[in-house]
C-alpha atoms as a PDB file:
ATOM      1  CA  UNK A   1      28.798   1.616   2.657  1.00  0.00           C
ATOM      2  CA  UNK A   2      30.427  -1.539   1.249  1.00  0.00           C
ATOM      3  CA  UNK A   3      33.638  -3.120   2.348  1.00  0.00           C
ATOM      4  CA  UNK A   4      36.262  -4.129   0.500  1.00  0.00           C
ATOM      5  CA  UNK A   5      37.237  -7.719   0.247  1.00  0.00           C
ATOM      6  CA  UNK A   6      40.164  -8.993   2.167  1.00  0.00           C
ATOM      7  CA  UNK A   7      43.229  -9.042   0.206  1.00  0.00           C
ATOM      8  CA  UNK A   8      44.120 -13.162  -0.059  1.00  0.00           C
ATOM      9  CA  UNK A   9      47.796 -14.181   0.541  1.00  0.00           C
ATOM     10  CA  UNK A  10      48.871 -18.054  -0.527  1.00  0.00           C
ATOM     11  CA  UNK A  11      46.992 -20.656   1.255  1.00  0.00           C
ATOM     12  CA  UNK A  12      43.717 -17.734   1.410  1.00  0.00           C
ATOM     13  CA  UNK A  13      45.351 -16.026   4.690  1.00  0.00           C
ATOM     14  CA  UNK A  14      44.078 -12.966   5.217  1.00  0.00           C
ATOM     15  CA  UNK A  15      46.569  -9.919   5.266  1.00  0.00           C
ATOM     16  CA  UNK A  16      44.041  -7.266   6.048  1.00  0.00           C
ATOM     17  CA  UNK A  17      41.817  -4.980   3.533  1.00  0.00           C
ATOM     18  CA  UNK A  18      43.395  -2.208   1.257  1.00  0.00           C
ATOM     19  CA  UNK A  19      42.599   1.294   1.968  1.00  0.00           C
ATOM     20  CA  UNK A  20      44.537   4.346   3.137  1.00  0.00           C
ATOM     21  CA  UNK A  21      47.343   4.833   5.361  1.00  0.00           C
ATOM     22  CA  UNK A  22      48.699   8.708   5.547  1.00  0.00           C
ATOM     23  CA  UNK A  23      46.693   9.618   2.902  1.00  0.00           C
ATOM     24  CA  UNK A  24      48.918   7.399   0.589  1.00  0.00           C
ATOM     25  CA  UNK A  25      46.587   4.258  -1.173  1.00  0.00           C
ATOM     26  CA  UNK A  26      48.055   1.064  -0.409  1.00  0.00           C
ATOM     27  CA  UNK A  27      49.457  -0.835  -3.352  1.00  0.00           C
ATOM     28  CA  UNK A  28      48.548  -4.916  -3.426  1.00  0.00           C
ATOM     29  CA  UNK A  29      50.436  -5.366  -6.499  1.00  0.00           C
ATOM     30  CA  UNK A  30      53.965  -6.852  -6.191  1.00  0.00           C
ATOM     31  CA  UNK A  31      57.195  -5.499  -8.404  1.00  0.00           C
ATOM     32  CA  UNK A  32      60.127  -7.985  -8.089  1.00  0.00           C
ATOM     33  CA  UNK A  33      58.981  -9.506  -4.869  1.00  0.00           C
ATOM     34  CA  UNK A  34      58.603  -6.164  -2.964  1.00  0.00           C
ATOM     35  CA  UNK A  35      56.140  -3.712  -2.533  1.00  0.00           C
ATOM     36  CA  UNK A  36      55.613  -1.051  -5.134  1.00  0.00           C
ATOM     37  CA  UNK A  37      57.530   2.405  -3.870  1.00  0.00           C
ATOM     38  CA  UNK A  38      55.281   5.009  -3.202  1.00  0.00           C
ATOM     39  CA  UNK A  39      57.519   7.689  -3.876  1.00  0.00           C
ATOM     40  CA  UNK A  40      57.860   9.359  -0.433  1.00  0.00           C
ATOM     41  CA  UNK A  41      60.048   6.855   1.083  1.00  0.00           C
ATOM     42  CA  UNK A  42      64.189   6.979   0.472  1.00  0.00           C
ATOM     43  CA  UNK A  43      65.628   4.742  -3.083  1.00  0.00           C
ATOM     44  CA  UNK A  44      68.330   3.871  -0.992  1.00  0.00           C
ATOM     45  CA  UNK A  45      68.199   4.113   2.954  1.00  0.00           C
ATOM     46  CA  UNK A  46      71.958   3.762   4.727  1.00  0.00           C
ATOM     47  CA  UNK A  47      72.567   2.150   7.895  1.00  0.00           C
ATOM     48  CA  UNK A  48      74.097   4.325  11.331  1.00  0.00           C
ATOM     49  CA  UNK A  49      77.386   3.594   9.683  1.00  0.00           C
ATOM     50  CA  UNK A  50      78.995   5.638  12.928  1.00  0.00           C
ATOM     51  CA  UNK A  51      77.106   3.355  15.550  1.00  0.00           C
ATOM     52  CA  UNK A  52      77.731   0.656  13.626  1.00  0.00           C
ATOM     53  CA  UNK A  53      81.808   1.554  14.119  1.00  0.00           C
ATOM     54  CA  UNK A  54      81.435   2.607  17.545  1.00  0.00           C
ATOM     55  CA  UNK A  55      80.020  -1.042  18.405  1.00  0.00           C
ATOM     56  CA  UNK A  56      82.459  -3.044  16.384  1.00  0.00           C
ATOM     57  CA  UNK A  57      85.423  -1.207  17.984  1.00  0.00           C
ATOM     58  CA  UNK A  58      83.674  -2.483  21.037  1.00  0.00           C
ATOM     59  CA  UNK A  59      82.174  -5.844  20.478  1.00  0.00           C
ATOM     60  CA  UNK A  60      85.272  -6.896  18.387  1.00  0.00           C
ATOM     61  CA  UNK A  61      88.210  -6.847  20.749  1.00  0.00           C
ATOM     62  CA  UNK A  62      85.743  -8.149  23.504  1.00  0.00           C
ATOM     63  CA  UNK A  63      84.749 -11.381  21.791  1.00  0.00           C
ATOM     64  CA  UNK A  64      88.506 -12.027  20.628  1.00  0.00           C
ATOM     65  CA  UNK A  65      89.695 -11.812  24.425  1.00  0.00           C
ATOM     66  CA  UNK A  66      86.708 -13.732  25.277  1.00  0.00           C
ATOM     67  CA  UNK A  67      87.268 -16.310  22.718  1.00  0.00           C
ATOM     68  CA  UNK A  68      91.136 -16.360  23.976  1.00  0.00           C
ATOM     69  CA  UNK A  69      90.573 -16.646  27.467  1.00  0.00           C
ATOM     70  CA  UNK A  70      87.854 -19.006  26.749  1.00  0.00           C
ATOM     71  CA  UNK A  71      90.603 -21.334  24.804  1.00  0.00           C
ATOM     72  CA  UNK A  72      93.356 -21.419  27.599  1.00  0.00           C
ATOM     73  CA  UNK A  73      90.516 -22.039  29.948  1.00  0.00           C
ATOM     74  CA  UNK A  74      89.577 -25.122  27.863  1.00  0.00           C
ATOM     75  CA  UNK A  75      92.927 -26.073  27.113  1.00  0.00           C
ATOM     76  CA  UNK A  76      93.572 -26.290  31.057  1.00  0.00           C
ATOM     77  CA  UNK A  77      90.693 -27.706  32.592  1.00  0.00           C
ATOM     78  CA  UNK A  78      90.556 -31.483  33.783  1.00  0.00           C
ATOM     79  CA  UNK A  79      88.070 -33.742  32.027  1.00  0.00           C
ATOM     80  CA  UNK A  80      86.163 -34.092  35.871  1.00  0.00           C
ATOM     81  CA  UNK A  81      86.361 -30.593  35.931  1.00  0.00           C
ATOM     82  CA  UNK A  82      82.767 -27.915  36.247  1.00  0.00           C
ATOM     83  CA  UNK A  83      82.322 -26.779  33.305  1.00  0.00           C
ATOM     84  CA  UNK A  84      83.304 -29.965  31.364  1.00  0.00           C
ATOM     85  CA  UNK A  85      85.736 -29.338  28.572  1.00  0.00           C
ATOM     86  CA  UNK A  86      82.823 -30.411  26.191  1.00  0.00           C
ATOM     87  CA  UNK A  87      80.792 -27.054  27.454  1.00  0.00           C
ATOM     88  CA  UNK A  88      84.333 -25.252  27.194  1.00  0.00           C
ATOM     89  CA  UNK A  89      84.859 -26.073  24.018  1.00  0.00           C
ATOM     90  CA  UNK A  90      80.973 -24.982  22.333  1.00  0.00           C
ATOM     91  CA  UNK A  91      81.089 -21.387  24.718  1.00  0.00           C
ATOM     92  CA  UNK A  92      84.883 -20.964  22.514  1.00  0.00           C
ATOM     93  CA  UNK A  93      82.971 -22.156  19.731  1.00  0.00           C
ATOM     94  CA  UNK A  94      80.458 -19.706  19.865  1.00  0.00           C
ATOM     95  CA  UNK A  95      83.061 -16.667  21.751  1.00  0.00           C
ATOM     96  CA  UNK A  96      85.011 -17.296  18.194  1.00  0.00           C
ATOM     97  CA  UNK A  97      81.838 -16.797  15.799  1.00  0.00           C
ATOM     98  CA  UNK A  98      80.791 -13.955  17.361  1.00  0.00           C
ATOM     99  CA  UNK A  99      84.604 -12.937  16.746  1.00  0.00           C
ATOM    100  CA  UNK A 100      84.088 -13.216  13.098  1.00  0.00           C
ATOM    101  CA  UNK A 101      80.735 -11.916  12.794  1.00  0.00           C
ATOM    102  CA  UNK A 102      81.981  -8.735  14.085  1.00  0.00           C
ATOM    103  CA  UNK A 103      85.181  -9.133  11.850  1.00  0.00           C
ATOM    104  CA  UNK A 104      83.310  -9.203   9.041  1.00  0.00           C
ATOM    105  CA  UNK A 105      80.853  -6.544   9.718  1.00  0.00           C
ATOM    106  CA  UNK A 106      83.532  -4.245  10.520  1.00  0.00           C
ATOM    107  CA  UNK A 107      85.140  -5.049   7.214  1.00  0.00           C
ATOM    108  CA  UNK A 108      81.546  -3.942   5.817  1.00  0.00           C
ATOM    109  CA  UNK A 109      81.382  -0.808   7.190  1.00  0.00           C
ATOM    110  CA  UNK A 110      84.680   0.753   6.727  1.00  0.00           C
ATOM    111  CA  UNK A 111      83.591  -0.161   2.879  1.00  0.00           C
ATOM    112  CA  UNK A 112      80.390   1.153   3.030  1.00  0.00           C
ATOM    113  CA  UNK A 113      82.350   4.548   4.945  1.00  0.00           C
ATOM    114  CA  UNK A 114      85.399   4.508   1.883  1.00  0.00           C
ATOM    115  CA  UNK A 115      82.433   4.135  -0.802  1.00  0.00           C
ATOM    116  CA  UNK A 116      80.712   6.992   0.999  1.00  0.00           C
ATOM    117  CA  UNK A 117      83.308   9.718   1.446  1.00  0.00           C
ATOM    118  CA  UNK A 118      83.737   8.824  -1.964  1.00  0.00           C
ATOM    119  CA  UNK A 119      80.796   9.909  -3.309  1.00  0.00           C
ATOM    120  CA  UNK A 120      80.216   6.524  -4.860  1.00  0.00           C
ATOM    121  CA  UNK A 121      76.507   4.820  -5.573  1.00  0.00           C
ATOM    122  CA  UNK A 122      76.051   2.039  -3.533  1.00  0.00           C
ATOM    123  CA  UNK A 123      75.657  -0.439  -6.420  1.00  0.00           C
ATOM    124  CA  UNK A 124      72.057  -0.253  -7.303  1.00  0.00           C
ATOM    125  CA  UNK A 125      70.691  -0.480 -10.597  1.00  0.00           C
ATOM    126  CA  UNK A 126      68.417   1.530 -12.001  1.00  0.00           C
ATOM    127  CA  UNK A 127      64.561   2.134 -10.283  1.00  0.00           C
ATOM    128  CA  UNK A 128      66.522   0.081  -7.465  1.00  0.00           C
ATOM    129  CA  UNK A 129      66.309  -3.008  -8.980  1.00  0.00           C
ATOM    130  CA  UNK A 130      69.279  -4.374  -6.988  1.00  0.00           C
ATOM    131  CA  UNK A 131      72.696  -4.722  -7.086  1.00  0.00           C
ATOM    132  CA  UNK A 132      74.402  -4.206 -10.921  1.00  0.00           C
END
């Protein structure tokens, strides 16, 4: 019995030999940078858009209190004071981009929900090709 030869990424790294994984053949060629679809998996797989919410309504009002608290703390502290202001200021830093991280994603998901209850596509173009 002969073995195949190892399939050769860029610089010749090895990424393994083709042969058959749940009785599907695996696919070395590329189409558009991805893998070629099989035709069992989703065209278009959807995020827990309910988690998602549940987390945000969370995660959102906690970092903005955080972020607030963190400021009058900062604003208050004496420069000989532990933490020194400098720390103070990069934990507000960081309390306020967590803030708008979860501002934003929020913002995505309630579109994502409107689009859904909708009915809408989610933008793809045809054979999932990305967005139109």
């Amino acid at each position: 019995m002969t073995r195949a030869p190892p399939l050769l990424g860029r610089g010749g790294v090895c990424h393994g030999t083709p042969g058959v994984l749940g009785g599907l053949r695996e696919e070395a060629a590329m189409v558009n940078g991805r893998h070629r679809r099989t035709g069992t998996e989703p065209v278009t797989a959807y995020s827990a858009l309910r988690l998602r919410l549940v987390l945000n309504g969370i995660f959102l009002p906690l970092f903005a209190a955080l972020t607030v608290a963190l400021a009058i703390w900062w604003g208050s502290t004496d420069s000989d004071g532990s933490p020194s202001p400098a720390v103070l200021g990069w934990l507000t830093l960081a309390a306020a981009v967590l803030t708008v991280i979860a501002a934003m994603d929020l913002a995505i998901v309630l579109r994502r929900r409107r689009a859904e209850e909708r009915g809408e596509d989610q933008g793809w173009g045809e054979g999932g090709q990305g967005p139109a």
